[in-house]
PDB file of N, CA and C in Angstrom:
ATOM      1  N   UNK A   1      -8.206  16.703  -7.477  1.00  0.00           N
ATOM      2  CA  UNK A   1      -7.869  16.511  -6.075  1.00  0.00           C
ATOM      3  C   UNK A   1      -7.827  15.010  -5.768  1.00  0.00           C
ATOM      4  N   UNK A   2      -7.066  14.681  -5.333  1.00  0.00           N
ATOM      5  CA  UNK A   2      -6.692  12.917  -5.007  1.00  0.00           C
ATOM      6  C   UNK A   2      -7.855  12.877  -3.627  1.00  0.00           C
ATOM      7  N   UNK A   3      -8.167  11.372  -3.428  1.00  0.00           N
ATOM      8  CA  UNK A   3      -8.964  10.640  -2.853  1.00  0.00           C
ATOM      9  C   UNK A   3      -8.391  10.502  -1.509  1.00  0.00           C
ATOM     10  N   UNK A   4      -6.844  10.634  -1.438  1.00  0.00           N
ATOM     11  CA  UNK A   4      -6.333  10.048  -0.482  1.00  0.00           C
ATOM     12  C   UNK A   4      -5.063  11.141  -0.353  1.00  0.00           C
ATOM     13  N   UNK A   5      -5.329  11.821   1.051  1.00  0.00           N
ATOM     14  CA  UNK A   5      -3.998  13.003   1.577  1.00  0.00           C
ATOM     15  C   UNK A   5      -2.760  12.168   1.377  1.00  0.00           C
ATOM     16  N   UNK A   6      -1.843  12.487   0.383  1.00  0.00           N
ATOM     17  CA  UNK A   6      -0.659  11.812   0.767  1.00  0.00           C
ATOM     18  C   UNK A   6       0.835  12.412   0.494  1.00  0.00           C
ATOM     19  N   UNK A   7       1.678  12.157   1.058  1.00  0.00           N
ATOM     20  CA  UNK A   7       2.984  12.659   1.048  1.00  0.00           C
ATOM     21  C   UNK A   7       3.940  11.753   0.032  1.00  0.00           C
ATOM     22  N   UNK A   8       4.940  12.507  -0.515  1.00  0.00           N
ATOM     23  CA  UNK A   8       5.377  11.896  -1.734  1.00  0.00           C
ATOM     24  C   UNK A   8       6.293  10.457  -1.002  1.00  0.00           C
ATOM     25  N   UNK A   9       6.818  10.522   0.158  1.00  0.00           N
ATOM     26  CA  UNK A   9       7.127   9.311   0.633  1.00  0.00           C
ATOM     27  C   UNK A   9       5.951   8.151   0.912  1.00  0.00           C
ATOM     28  N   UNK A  10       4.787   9.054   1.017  1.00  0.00           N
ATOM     29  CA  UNK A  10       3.695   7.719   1.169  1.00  0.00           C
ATOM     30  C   UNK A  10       3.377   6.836   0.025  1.00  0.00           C
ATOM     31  N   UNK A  11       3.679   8.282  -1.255  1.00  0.00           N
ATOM     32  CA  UNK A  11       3.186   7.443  -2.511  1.00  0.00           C
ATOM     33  C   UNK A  11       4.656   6.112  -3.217  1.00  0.00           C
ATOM     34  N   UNK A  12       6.108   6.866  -2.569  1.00  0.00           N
ATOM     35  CA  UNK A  12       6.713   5.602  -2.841  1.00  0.00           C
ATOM     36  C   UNK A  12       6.294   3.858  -1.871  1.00  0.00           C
ATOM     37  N   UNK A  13       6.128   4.386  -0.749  1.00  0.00           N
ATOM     38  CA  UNK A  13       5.517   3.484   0.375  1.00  0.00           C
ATOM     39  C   UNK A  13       4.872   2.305  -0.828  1.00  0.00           C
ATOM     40  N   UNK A  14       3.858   3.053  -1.328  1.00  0.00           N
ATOM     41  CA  UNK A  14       2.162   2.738  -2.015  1.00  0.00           C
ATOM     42  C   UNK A  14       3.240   1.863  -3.506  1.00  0.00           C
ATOM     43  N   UNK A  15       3.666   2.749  -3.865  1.00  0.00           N
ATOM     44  CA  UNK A  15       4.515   2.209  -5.543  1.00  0.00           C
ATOM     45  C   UNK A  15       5.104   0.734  -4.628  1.00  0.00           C
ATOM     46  N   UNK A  16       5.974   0.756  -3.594  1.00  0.00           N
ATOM     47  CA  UNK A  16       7.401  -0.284  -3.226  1.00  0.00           C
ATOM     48  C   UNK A  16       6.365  -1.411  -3.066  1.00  0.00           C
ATOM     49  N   UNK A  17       5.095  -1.240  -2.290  1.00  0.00           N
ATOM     50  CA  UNK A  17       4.221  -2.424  -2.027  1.00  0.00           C
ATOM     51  C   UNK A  17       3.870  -3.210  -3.062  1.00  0.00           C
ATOM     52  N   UNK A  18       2.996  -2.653  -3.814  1.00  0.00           N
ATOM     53  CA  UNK A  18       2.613  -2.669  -5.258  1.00  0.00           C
ATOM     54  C   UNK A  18       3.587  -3.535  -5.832  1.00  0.00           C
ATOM     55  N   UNK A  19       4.713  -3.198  -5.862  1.00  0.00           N
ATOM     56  CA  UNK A  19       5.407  -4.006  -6.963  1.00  0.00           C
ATOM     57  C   UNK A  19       5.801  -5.220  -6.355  1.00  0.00           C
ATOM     58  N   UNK A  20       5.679  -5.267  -5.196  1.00  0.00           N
ATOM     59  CA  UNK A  20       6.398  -6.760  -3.964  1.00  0.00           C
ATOM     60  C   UNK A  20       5.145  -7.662  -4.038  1.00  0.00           C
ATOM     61  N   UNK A  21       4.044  -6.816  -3.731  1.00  0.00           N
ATOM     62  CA  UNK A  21       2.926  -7.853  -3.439  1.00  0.00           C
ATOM     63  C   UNK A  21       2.272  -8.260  -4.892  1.00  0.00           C
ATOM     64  N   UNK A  22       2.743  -7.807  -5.812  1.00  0.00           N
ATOM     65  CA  UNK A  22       1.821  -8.350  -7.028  1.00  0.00           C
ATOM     66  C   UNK A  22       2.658  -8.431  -8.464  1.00  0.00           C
ATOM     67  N   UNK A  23       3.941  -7.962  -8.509  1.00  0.00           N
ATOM     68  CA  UNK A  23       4.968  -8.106  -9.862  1.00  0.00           C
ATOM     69  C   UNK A  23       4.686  -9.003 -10.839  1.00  0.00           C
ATOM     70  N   UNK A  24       4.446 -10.251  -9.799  1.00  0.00           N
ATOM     71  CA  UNK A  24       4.274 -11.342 -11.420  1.00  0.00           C
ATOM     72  C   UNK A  24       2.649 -11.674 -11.370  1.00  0.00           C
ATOM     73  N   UNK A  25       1.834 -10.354 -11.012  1.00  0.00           N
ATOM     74  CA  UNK A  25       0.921 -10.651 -11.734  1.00  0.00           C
ATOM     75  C   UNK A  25       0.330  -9.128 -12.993  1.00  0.00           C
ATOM     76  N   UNK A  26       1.258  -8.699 -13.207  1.00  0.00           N
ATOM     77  CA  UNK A  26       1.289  -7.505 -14.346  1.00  0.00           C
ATOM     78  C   UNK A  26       0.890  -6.199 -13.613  1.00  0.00           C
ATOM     79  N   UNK A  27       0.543  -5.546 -14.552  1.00  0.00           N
ATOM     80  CA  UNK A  27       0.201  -3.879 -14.182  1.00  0.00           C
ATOM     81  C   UNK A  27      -1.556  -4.109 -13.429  1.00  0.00           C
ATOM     82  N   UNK A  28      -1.949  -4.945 -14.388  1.00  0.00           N
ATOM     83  CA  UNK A  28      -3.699  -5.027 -13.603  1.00  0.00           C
ATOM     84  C   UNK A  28      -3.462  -5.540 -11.672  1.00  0.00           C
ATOM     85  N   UNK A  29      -2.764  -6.382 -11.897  1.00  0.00           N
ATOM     86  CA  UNK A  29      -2.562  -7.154 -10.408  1.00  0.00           C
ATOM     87  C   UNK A  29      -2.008  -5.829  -9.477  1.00  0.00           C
ATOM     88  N   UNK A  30      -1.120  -5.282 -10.038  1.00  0.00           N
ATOM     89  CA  UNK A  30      -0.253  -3.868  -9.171  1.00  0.00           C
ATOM     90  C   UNK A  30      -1.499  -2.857  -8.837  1.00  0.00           C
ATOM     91  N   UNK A  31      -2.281  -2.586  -9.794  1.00  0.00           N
ATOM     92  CA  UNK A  31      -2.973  -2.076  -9.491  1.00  0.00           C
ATOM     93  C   UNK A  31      -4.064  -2.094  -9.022  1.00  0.00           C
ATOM     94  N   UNK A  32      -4.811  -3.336  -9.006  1.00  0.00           N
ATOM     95  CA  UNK A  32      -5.619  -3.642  -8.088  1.00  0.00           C
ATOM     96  C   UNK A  32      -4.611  -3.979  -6.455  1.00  0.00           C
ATOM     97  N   UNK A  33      -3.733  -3.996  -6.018  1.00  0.00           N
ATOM     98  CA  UNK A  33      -3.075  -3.797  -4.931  1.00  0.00           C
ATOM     99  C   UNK A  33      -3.404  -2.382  -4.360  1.00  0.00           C
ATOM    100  N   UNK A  34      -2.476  -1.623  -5.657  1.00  0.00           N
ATOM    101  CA  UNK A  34      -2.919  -0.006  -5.027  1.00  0.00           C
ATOM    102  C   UNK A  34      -4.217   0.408  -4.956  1.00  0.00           C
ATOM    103  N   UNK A  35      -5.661   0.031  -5.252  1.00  0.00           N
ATOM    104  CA  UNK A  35      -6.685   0.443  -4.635  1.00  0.00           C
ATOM    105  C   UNK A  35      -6.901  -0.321  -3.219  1.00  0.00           C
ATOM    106  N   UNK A  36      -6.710  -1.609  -3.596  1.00  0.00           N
ATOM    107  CA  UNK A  36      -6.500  -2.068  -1.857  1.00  0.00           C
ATOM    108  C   UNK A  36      -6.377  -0.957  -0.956  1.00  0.00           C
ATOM    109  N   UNK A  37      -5.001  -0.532  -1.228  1.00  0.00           N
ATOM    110  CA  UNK A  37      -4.491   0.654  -0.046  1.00  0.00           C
ATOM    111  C   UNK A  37      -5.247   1.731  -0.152  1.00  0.00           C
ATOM    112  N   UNK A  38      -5.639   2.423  -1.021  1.00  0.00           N
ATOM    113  CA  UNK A  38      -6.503   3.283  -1.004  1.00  0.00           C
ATOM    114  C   UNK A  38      -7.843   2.879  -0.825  1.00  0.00           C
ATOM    115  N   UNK A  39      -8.321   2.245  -0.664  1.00  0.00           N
ATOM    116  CA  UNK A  39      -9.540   2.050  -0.662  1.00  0.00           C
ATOM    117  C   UNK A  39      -9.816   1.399   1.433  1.00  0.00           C
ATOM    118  N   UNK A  40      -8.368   0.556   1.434  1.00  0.00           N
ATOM    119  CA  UNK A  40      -8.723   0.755   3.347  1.00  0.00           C
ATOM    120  C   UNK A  40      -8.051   2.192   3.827  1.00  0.00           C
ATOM    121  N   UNK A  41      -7.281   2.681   3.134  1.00  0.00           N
ATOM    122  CA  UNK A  41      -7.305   4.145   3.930  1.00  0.00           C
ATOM    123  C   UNK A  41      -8.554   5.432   3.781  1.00  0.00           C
ATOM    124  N   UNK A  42      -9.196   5.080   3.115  1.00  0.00           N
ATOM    125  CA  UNK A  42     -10.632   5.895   3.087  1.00  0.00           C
ATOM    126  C   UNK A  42     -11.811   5.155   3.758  1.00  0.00           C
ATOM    127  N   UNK A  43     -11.528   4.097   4.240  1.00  0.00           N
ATOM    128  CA  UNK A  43     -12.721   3.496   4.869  1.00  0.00           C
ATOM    129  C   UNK A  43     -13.027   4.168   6.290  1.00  0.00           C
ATOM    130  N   UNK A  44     -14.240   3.697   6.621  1.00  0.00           N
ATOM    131  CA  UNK A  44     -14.221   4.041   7.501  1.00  0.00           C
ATOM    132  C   UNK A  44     -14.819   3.015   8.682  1.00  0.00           C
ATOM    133  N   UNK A  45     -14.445   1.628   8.996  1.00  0.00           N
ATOM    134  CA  UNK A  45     -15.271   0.741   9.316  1.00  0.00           C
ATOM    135  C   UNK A  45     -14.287   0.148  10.486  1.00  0.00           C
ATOM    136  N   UNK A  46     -15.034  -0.658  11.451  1.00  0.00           N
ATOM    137  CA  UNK A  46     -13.858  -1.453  12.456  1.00  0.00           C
ATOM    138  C   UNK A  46     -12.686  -2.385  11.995  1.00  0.00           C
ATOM    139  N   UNK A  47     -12.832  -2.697  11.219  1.00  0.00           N
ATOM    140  CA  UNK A  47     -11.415  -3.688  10.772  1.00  0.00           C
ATOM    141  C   UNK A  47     -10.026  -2.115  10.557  1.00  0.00           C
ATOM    142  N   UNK A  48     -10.846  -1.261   9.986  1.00  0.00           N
ATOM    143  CA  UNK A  48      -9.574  -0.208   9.632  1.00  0.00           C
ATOM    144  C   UNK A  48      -9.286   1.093  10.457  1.00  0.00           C
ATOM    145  N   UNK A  49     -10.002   1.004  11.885  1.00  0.00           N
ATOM    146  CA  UNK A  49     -10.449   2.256  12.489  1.00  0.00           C
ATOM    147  C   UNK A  49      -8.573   2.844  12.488  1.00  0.00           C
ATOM    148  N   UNK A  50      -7.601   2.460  12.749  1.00  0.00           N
ATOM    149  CA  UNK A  50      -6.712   3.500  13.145  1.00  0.00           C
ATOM    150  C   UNK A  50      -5.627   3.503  11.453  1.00  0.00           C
ATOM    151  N   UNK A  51      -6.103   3.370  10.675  1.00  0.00           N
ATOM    152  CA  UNK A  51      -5.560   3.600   8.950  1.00  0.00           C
ATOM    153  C   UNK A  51      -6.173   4.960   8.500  1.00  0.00           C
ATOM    154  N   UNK A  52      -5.161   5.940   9.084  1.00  0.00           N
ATOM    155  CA  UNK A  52      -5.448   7.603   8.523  1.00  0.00           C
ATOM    156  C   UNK A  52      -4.669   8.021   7.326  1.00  0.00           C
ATOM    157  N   UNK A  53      -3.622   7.062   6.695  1.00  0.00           N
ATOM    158  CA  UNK A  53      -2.957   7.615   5.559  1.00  0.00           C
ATOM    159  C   UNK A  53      -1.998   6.633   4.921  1.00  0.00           C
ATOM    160  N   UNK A  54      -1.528   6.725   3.662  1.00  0.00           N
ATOM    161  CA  UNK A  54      -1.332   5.201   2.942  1.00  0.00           C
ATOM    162  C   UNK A  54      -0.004   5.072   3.549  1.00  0.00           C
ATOM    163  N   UNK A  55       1.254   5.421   4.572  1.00  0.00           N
ATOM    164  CA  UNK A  55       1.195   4.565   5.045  1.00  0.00           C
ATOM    165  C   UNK A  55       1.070   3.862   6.298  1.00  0.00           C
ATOM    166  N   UNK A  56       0.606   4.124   7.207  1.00  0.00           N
ATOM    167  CA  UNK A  56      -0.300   3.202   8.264  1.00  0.00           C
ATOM    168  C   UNK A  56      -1.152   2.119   7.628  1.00  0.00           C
ATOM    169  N   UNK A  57      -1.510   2.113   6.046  1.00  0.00           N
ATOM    170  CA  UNK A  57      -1.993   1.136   5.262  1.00  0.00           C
ATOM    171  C   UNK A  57      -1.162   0.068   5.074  1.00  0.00           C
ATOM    172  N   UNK A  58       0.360   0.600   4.772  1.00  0.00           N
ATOM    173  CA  UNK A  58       1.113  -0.233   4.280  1.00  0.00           C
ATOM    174  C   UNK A  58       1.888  -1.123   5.107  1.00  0.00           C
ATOM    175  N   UNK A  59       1.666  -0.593   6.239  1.00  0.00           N
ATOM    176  CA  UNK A  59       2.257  -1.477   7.247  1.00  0.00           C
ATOM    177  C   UNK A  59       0.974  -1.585   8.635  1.00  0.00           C
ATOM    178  N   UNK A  60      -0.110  -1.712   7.894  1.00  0.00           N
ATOM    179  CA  UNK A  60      -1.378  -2.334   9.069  1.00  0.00           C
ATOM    180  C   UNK A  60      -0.727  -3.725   9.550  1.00  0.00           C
ATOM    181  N   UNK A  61      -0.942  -3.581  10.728  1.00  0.00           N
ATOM    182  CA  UNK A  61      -1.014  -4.800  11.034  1.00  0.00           C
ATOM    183  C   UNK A  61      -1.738  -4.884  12.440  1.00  0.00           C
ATOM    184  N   UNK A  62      -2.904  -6.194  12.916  1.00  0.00           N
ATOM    185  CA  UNK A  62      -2.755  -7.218  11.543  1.00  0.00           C
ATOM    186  C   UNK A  62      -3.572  -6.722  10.686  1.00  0.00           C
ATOM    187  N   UNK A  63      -3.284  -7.690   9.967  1.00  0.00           N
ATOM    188  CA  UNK A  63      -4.007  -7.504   8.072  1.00  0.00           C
ATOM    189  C   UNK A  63      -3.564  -7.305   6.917  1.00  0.00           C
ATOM    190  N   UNK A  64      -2.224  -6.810   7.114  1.00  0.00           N
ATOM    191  CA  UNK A  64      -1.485  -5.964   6.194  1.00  0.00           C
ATOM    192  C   UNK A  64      -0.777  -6.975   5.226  1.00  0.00           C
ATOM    193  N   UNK A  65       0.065  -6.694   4.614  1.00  0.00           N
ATOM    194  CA  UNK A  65       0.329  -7.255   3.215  1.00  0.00           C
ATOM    195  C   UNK A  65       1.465  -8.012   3.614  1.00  0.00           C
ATOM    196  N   UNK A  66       1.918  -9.497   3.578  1.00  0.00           N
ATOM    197  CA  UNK A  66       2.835  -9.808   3.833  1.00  0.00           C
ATOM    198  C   UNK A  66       4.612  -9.063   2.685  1.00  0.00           C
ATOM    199  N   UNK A  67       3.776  -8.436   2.359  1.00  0.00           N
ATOM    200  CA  UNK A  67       5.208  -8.449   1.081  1.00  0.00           C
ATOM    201  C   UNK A  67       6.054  -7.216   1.667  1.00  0.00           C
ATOM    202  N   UNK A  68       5.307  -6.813   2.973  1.00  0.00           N
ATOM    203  CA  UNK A  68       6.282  -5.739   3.154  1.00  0.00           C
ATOM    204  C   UNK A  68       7.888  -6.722   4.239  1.00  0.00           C
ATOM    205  N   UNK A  69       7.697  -8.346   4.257  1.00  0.00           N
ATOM    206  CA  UNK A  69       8.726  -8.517   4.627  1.00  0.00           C
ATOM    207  C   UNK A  69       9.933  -8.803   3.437  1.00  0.00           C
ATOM    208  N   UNK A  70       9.049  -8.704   2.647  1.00  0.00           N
ATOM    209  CA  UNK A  70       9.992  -9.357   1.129  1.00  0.00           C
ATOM    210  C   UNK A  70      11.150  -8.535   0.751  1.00  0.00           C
ATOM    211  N   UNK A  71      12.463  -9.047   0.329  1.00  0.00           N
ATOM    212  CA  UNK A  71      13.512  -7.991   0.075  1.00  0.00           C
ATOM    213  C   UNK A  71      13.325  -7.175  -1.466  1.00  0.00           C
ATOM    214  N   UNK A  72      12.393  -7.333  -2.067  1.00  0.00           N
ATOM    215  CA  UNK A  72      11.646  -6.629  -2.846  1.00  0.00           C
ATOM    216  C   UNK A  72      11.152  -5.202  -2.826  1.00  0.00           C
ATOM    217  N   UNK A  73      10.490  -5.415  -1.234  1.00  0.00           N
ATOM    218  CA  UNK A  73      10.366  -4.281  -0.933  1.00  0.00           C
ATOM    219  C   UNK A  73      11.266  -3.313  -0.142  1.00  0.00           C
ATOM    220  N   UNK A  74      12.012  -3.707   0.797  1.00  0.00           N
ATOM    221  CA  UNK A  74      12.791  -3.994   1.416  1.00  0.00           C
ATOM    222  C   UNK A  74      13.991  -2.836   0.999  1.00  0.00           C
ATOM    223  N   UNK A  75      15.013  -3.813   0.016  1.00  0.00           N
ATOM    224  CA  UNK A  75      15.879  -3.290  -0.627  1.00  0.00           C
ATOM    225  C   UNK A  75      15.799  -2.449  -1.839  1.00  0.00           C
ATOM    226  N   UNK A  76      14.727  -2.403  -2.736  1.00  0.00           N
ATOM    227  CA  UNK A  76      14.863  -1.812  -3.864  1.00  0.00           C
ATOM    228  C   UNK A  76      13.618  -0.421  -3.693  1.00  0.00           C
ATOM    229  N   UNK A  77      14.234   0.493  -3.526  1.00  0.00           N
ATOM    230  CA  UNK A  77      13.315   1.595  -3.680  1.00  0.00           C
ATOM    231  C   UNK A  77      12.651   2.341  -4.740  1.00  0.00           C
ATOM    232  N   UNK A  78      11.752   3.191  -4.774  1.00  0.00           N
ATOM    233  CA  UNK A  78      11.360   3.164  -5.537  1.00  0.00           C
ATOM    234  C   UNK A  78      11.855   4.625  -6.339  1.00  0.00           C
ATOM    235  N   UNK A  79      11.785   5.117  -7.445  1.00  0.00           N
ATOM    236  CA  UNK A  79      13.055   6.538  -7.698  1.00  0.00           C
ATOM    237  C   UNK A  79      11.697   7.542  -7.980  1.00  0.00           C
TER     238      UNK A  79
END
């Protein structure tokens, strides 16, 4: 059972970030991104009170990841 309720558009959401906010720093960097997101959508504390699912994670703001302005994320989806 996953950690985190999510819909298969949330998990491209989660993949498109991942690869914008951290590409040139390998698979470890991508993936320490994606616990980021999972890890503030299971919180439960004042910085994250209205983050109920990855993506309201992916587009928190403020706080959120600048790479969701990048055409990285943007234009290239994820299959």
């Amino acid at each position: 059972m996953p950690v985190v309720a999510y819909t298969e558009e949330h998990l491209k959401l989660l993949a498109r970030l991942m690869r914008a906010e951290a590409e040139g720093e390998g698979p470890l960097g991508m993936l320490m991104v994606g616990n980021v997101g999972v890890n503030r959508t299971r919180a439960d504390c004042l910085d994250f009170t209205q983050i109920r699912n990855l993506q309201d994670r992916v587009f928190q703001s403020p706080g959120g990841f600048e790479a969701t302005k990048k055409d990285i994320f943007t234009n290239y989806p994820v299959r």
